[in-house]
C-alpha atoms as a PDB file:
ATOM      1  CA  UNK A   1     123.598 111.621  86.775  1.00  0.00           C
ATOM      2  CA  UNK A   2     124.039 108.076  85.246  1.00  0.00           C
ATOM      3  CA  UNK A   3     120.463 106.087  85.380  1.00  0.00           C
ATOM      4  CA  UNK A   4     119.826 102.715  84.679  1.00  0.00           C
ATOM      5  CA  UNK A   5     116.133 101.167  84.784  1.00  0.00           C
ATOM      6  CA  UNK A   6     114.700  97.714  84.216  1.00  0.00           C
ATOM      7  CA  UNK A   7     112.309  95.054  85.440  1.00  0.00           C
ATOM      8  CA  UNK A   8     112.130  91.353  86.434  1.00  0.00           C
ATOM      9  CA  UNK A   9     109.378  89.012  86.704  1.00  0.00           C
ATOM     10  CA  UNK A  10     109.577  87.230  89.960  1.00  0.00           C
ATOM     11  CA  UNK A  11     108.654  83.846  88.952  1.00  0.00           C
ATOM     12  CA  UNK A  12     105.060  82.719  91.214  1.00  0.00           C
ATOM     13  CA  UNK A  13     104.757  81.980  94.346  1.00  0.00           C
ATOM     14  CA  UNK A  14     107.787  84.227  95.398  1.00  0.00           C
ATOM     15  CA  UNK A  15     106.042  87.950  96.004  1.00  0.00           C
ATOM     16  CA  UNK A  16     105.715  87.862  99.845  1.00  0.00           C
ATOM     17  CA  UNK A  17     109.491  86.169 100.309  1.00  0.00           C
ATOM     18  CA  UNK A  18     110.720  88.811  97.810  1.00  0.00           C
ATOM     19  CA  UNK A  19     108.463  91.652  99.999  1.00  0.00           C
ATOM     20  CA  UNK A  20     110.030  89.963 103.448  1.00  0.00           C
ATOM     21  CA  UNK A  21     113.551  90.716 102.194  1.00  0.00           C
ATOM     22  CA  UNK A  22     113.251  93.730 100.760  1.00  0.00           C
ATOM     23  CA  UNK A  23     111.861  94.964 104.708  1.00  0.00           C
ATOM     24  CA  UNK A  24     114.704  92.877 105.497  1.00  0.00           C
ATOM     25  CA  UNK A  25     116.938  95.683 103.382  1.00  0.00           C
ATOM     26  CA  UNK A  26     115.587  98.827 104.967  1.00  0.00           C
ATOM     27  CA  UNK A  27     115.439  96.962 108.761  1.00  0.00           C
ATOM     28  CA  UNK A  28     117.889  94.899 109.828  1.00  0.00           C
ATOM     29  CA  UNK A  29     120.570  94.707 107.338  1.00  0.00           C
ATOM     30  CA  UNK A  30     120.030  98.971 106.331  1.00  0.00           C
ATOM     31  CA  UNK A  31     123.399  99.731 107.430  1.00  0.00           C
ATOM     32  CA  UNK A  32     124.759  96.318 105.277  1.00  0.00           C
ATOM     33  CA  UNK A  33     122.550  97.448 102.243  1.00  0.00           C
ATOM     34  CA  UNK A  34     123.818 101.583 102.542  1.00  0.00           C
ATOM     35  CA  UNK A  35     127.386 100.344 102.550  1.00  0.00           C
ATOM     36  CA  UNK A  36     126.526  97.978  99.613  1.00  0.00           C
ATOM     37  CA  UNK A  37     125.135 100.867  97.603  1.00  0.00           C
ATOM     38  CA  UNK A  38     128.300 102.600  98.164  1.00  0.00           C
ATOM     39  CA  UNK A  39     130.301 100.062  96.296  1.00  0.00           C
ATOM     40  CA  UNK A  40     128.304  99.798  93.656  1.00  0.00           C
ATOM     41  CA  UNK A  41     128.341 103.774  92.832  1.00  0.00           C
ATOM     42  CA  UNK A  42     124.730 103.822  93.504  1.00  0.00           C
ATOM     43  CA  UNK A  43     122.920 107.271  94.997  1.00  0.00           C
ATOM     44  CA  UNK A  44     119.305 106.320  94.747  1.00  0.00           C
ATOM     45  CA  UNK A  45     117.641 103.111  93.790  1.00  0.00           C
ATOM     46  CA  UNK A  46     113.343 102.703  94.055  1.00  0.00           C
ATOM     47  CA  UNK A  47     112.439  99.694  93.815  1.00  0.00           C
ATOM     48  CA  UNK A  48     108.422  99.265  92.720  1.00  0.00           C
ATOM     49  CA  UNK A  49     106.383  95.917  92.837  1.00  0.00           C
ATOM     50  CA  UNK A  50     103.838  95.631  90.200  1.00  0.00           C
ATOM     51  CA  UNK A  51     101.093  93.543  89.876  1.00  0.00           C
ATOM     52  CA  UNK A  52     100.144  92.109  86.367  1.00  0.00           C
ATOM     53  CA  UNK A  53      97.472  89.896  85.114  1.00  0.00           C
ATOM     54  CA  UNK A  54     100.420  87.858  83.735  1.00  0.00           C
ATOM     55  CA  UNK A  55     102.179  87.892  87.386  1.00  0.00           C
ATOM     56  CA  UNK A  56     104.110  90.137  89.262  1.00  0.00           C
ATOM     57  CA  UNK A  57     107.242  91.598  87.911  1.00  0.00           C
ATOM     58  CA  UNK A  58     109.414  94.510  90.212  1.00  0.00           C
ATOM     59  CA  UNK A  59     110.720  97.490  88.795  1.00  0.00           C
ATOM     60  CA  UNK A  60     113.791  99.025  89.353  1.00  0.00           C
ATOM     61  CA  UNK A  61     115.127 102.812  88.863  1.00  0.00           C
ATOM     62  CA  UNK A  62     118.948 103.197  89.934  1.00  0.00           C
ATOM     63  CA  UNK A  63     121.266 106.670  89.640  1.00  0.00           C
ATOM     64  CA  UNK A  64     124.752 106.823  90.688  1.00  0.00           C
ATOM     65  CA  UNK A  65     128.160 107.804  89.028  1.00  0.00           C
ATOM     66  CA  UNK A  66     128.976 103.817  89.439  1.00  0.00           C
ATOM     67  CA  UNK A  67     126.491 102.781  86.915  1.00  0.00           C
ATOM     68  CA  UNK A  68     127.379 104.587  83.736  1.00  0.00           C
ATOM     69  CA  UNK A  69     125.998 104.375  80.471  1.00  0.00           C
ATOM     70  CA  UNK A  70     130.077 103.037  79.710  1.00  0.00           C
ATOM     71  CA  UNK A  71     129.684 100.693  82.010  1.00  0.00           C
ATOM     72  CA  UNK A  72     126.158  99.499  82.049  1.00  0.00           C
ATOM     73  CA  UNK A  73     126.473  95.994  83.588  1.00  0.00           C
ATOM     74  CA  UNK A  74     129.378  96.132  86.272  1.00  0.00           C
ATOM     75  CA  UNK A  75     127.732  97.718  89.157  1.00  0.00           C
ATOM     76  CA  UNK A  76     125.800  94.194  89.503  1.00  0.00           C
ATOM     77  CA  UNK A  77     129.036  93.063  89.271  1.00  0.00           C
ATOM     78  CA  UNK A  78     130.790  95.103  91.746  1.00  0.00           C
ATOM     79  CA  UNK A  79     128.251  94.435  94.316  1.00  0.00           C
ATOM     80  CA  UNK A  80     128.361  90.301  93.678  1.00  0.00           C
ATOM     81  CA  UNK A  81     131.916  90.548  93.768  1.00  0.00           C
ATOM     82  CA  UNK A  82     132.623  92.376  97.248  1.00  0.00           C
ATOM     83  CA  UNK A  83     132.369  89.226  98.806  1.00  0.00           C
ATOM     84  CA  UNK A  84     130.707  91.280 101.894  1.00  0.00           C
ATOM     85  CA  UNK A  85     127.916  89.220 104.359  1.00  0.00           C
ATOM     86  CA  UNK A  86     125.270  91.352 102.189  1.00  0.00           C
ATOM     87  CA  UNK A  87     126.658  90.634  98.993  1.00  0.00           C
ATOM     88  CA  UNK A  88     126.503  86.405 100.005  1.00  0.00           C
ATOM     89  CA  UNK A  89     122.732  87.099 101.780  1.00  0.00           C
ATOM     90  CA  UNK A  90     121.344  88.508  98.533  1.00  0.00           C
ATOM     91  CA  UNK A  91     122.945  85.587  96.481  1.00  0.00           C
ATOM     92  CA  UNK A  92     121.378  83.398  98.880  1.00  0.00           C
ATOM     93  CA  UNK A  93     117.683  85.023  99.454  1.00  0.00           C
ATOM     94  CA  UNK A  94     117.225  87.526  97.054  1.00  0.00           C
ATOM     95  CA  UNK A  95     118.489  86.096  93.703  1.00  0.00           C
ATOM     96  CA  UNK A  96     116.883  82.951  94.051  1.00  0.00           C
ATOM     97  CA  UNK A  97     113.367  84.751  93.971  1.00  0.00           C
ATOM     98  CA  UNK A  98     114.118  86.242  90.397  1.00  0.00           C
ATOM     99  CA  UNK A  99     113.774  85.189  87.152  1.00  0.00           C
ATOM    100  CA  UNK A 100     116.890  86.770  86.404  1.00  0.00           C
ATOM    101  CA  UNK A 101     119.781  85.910  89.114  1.00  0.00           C
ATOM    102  CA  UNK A 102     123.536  86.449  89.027  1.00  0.00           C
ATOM    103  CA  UNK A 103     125.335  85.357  86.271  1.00  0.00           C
ATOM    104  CA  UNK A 104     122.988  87.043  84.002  1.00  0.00           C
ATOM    105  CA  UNK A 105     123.112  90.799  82.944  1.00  0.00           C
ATOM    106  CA  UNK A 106     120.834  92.992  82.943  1.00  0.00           C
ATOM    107  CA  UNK A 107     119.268  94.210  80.153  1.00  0.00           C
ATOM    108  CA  UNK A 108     118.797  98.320  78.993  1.00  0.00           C
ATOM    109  CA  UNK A 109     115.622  99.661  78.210  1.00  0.00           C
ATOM    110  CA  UNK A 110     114.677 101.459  75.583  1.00  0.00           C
ATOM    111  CA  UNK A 111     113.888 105.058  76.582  1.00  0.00           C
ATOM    112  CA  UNK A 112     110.374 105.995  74.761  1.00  0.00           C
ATOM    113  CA  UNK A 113     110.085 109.661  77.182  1.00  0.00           C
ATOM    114  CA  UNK A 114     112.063 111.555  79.492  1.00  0.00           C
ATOM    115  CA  UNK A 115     109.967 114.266  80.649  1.00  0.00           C
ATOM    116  CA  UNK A 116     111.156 116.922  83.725  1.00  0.00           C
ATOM    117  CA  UNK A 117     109.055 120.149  84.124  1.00  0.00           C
END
């Protein structure tokens, strides 16, 4: 399964709104944020918030046929495109709370281990 991971400081001051919509995701707008993940070709995404002394930054692990290693940068793309109410609500709320917001791709990482027992 295709797997794409990176991270994003979330500029200061912005950790609680970020937290707020990200409950948001898995409350009220789960059924808006499922369909979303279907678009984008994405089967599991975890999403980790980690606290640094240089600020927070969140972490993000995706996997899904729609985010191959051929086409690393269009499943953001597919998702900002679909012009759906979730697609315009993370514009709005989530983007803003990111250093990195649409318009800008997202870089790989470089894989150091991959370890499975």
């Amino acid at each position: 399964m295709p797997t794409k991971m990176y991270m994003t400081p979330i500029p200061s001051g912005n950790t609680e709104a970020l937290k707020a919509a990200f409950a948001e995701m898995s409350g009220s707008r789960e059924g808006q944020c499922l369909a979303n993940r279907a678009v984008m070709g994405v089967t599991r995404e975890y999403v980790c918030l980690q606290h640094t002394p240089q600020g927070d930054v969140l972490i993000v692990y995706l996997e899904g046929e729609g985010i191959g290693a051929d086409d690393p940068g269009n499943w953001r793309d597919r998702m900002m495109d679909s012009d759906s109410e979730y697609a315009r609500w993370i514009a709005a709320t989530v983007n803003p709370l990111l250093a990195r917001v649409t318009g800008q791709k997202v870089p790989t990482a470089e894989v150091l281990a991959d370890w499975c027992a």
